[in-house]
PDB file of N, CA and C in Angstrom:
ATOM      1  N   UNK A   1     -98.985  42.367  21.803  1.00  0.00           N
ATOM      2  CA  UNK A   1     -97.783  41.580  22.004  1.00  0.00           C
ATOM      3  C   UNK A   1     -96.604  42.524  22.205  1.00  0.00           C
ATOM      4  N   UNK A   2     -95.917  41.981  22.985  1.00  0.00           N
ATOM      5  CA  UNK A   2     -94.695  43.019  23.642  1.00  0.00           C
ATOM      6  C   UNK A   2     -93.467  42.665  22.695  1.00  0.00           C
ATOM      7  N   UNK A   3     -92.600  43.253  22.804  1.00  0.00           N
ATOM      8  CA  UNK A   3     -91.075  43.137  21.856  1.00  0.00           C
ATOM      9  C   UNK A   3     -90.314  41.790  22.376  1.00  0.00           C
ATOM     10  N   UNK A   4     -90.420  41.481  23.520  1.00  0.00           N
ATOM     11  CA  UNK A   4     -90.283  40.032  24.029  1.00  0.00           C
ATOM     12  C   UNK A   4     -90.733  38.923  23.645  1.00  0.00           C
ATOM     13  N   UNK A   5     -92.284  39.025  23.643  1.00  0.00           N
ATOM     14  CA  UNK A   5     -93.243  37.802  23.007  1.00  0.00           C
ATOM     15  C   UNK A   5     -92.575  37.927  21.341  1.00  0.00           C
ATOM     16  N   UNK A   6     -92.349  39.048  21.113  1.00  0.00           N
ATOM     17  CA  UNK A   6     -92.106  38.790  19.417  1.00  0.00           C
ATOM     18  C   UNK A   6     -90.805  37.669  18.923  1.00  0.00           C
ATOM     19  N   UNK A   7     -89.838  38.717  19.406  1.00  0.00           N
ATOM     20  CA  UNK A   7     -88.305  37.639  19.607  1.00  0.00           C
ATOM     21  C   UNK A   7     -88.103  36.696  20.286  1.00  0.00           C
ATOM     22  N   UNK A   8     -89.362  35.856  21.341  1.00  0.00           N
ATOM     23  CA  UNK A   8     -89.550  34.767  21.600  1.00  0.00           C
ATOM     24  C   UNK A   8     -89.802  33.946  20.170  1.00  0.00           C
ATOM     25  N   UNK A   9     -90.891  34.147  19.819  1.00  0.00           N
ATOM     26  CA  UNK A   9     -91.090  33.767  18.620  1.00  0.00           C
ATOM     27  C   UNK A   9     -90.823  33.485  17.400  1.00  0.00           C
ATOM     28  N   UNK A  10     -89.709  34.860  17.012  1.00  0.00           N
ATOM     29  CA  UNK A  10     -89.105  34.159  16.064  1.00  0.00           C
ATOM     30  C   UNK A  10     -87.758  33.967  16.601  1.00  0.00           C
ATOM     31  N   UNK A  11     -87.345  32.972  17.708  1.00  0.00           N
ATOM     32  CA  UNK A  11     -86.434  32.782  18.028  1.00  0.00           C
ATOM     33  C   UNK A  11     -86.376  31.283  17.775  1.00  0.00           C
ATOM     34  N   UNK A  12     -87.654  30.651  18.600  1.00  0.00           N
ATOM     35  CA  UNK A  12     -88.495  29.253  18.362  1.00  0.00           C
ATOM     36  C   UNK A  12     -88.913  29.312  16.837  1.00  0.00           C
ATOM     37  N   UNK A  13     -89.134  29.893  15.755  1.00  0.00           N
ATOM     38  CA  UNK A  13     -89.025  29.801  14.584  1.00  0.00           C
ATOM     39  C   UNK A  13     -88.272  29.359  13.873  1.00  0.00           C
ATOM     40  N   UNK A  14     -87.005  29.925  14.612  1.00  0.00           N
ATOM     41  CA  UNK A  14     -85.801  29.708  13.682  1.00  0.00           C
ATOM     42  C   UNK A  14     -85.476  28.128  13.936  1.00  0.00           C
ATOM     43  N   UNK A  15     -85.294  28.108  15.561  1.00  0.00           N
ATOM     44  CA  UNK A  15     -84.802  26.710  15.825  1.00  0.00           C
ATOM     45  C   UNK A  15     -85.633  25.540  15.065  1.00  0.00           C
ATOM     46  N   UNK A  16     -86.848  26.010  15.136  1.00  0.00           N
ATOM     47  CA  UNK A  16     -88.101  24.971  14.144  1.00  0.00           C
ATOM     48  C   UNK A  16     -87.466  24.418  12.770  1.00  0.00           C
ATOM     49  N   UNK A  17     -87.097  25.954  12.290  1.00  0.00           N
ATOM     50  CA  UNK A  17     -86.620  25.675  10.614  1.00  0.00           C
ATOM     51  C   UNK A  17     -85.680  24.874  10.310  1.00  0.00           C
ATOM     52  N   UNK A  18     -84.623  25.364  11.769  1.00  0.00           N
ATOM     53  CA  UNK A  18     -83.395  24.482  11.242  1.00  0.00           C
ATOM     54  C   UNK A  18     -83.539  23.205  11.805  1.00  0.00           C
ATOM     55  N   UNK A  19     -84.298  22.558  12.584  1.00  0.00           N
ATOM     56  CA  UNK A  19     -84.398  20.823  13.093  1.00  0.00           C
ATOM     57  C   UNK A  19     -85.101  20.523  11.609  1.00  0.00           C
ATOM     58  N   UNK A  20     -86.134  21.105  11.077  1.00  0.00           N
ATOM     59  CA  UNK A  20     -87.267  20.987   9.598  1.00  0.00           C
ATOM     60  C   UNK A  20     -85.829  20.524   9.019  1.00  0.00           C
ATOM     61  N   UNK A  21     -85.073  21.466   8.687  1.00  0.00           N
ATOM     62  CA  UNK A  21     -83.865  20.794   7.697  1.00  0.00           C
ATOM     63  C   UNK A  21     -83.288  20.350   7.856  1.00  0.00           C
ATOM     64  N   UNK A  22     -82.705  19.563   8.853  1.00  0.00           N
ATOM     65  CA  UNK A  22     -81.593  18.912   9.254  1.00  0.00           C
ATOM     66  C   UNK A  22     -82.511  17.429   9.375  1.00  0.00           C
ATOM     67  N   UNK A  23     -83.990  17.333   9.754  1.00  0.00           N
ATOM     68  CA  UNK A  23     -84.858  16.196   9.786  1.00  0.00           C
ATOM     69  C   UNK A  23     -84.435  15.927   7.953  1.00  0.00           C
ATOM     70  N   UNK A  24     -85.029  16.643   7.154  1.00  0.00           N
ATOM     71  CA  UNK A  24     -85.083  16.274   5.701  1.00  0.00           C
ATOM     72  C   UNK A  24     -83.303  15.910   5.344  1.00  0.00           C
ATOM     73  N   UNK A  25     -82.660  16.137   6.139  1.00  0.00           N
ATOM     74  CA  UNK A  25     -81.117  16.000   5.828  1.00  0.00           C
ATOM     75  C   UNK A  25     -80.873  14.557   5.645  1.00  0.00           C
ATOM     76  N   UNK A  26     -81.139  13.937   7.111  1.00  0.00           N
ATOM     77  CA  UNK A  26     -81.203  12.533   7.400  1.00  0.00           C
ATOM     78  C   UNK A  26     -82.145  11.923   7.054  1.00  0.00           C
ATOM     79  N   UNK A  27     -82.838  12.225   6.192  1.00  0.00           N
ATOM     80  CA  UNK A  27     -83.679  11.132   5.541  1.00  0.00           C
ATOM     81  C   UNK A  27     -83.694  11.253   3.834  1.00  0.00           C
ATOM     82  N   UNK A  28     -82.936  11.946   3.729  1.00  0.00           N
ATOM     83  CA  UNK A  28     -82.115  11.870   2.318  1.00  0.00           C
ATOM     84  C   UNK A  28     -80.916  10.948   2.562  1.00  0.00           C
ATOM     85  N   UNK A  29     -80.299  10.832   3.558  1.00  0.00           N
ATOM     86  CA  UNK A  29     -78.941   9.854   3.903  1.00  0.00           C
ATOM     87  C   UNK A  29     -79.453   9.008   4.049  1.00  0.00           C
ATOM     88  N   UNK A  30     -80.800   8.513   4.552  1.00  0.00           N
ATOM     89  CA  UNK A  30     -80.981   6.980   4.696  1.00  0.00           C
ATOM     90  C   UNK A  30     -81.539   6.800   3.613  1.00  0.00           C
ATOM     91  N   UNK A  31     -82.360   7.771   2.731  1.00  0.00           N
ATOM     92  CA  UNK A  31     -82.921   7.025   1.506  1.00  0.00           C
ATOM     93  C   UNK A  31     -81.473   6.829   0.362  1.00  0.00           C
ATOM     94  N   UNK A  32     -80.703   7.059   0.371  1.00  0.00           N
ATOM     95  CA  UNK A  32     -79.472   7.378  -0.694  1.00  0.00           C
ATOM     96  C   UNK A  32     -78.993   5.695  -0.166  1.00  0.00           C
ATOM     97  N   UNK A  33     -78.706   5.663   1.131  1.00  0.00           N
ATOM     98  CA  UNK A  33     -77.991   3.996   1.661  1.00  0.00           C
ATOM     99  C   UNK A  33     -78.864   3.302   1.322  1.00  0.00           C
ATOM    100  N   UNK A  34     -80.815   2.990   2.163  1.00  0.00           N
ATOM    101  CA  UNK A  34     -81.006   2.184   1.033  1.00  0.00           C
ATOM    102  C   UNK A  34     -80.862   1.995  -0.725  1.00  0.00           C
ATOM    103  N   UNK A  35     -80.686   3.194  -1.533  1.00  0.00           N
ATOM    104  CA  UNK A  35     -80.633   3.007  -2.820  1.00  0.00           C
ATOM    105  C   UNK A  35     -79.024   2.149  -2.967  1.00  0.00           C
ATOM    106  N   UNK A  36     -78.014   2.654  -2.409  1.00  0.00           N
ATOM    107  CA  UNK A  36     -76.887   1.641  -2.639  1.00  0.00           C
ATOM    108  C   UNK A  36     -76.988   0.569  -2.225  1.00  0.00           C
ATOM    109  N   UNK A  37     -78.053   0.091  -1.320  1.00  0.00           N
ATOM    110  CA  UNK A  37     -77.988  -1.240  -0.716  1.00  0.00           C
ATOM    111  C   UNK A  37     -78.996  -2.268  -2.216  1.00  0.00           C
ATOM    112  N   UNK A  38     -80.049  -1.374  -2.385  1.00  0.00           N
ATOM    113  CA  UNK A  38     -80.671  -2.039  -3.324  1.00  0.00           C
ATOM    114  C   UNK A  38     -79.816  -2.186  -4.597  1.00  0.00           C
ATOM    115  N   UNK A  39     -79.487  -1.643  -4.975  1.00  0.00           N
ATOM    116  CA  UNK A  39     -78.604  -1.416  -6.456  1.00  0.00           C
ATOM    117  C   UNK A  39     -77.344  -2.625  -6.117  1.00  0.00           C
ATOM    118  N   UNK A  40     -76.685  -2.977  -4.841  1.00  0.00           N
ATOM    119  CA  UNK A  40     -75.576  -3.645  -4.358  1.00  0.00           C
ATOM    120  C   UNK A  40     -77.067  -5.008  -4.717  1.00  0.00           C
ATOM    121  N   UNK A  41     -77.949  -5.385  -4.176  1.00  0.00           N
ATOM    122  CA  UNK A  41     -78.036  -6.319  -4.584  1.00  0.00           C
ATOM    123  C   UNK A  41     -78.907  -6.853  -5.669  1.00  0.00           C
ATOM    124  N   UNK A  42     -79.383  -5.772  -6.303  1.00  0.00           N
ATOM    125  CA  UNK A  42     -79.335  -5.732  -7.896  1.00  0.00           C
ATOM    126  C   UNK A  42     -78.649  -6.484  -8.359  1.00  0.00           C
ATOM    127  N   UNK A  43     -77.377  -6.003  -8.184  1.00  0.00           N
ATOM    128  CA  UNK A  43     -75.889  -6.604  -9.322  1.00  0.00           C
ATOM    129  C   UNK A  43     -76.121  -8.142  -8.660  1.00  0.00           C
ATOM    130  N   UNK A  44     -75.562  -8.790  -7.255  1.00  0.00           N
ATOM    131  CA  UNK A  44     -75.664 -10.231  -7.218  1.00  0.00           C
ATOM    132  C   UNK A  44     -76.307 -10.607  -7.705  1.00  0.00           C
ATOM    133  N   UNK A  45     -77.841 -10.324  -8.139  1.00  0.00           N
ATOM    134  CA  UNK A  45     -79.490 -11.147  -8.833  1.00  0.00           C
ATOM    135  C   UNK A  45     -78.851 -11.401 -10.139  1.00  0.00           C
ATOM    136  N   UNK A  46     -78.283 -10.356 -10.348  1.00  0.00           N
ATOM    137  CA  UNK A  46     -77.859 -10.062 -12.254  1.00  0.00           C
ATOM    138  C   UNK A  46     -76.820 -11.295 -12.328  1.00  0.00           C
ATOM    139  N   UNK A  47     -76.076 -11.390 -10.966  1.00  0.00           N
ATOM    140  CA  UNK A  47     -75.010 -12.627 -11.518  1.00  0.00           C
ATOM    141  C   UNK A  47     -75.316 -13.045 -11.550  1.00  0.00           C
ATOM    142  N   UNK A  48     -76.449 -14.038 -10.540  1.00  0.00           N
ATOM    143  CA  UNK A  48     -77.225 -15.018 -10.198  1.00  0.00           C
ATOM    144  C   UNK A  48     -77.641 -15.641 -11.566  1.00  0.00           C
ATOM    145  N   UNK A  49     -78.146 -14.606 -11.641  1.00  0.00           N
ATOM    146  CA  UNK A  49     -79.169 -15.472 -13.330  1.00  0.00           C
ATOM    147  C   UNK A  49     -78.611 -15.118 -14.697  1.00  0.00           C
ATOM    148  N   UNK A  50     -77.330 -14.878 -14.554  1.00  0.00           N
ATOM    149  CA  UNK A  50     -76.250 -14.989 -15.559  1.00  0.00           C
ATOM    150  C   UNK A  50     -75.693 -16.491 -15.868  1.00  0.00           C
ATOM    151  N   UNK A  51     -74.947 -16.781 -14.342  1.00  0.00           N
ATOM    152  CA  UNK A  51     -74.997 -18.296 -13.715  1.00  0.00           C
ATOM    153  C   UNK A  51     -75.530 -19.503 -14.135  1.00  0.00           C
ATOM    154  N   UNK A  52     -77.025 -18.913 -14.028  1.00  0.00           N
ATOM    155  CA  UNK A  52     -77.997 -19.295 -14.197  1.00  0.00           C
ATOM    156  C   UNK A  52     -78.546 -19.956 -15.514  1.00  0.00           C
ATOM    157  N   UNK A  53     -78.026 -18.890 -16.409  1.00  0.00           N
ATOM    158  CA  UNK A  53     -78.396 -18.976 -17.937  1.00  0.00           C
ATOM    159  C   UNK A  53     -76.781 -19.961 -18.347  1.00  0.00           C
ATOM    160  N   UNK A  54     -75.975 -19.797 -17.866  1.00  0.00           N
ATOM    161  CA  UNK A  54     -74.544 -20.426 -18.320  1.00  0.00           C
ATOM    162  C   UNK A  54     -75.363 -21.911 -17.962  1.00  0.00           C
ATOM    163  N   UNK A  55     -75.612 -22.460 -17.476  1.00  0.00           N
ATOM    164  CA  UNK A  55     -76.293 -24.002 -16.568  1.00  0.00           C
ATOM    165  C   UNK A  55     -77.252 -24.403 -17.836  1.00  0.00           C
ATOM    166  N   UNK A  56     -77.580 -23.757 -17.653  1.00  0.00           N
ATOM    167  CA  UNK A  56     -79.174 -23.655 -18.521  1.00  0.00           C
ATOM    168  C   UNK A  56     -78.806 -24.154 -19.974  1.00  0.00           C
ATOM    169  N   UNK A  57     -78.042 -23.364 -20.777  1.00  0.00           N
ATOM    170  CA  UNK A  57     -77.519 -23.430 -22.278  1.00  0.00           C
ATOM    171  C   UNK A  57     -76.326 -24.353 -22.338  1.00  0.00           C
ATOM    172  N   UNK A  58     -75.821 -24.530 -21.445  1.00  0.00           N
ATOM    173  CA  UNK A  58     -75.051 -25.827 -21.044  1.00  0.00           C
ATOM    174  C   UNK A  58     -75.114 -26.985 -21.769  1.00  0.00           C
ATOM    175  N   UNK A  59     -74.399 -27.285 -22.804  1.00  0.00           N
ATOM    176  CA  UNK A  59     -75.002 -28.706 -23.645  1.00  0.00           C
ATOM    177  C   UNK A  59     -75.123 -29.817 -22.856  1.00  0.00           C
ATOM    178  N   UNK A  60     -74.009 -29.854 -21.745  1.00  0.00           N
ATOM    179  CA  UNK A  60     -74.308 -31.277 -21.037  1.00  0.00           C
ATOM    180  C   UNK A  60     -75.231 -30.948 -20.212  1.00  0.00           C
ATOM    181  N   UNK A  61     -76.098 -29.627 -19.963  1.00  0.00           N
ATOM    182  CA  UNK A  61     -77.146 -29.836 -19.341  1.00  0.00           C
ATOM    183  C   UNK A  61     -78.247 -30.798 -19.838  1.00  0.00           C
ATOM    184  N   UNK A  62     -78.046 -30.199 -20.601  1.00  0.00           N
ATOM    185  CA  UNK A  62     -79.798 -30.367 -22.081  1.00  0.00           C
ATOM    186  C   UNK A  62     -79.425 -31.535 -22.094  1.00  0.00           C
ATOM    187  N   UNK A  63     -78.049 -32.252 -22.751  1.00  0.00           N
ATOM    188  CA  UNK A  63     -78.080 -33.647 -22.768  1.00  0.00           C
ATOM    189  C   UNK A  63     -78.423 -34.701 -21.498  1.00  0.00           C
ATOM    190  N   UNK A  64     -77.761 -34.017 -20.464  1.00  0.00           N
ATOM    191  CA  UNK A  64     -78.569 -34.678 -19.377  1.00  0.00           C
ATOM    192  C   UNK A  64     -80.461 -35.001 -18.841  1.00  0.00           C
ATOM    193  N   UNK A  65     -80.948 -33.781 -19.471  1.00  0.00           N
ATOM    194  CA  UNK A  65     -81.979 -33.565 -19.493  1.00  0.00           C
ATOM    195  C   UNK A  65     -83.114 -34.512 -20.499  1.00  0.00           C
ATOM    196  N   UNK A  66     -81.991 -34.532 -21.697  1.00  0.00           N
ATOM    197  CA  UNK A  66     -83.118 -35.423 -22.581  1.00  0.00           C
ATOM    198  C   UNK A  66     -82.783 -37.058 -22.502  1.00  0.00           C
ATOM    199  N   UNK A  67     -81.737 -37.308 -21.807  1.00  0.00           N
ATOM    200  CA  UNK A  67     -81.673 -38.431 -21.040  1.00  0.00           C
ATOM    201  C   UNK A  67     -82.179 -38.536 -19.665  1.00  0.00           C
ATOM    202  N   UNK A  68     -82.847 -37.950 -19.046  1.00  0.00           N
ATOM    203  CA  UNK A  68     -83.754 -37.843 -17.943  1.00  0.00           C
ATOM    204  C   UNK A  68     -85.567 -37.990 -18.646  1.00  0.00           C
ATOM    205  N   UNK A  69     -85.567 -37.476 -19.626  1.00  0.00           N
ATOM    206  CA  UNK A  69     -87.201 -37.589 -20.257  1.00  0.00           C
ATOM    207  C   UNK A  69     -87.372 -39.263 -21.002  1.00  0.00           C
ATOM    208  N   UNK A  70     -86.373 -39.604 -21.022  1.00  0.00           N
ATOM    209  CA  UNK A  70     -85.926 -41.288 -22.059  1.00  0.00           C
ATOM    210  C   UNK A  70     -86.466 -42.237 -20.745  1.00  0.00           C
TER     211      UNK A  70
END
């Protein structure tokens, strides 16, 4: 191999390494957005069935309820 073929080589090496890291770059940015997207709707579920439980323990629920079983 000639001094040409060499610094061909690690010329295309280098460029390899750095697309390798800049690939793993952007897919740390999209895994990080989905995690805020999941966690964003985490919290609504959490209100949801906060809501949920307020309805629930609700005396005029229950009273409605055991006048629905009558």
């Amino acid at each position: 191999m000639g001094p040409f073929t060499i610094a061909a080589i690690a010329i295309v090496a280098v460029f390899l390494l750095k697309a390798y890291k800049e690939y793993n770059k952007q897919k740390g940015r999209i895994d990080a957005d989905e995690l805020v997207q999941v966690n964003k709707e985490l919290k609504e579920l959490k209100e949801r069935v906060m809501t949920l439980e307020k309805i629930v323990t609700d005396k005029s629920y229950q009273l409605h309820d055991e006048i629905d079983k009558l």
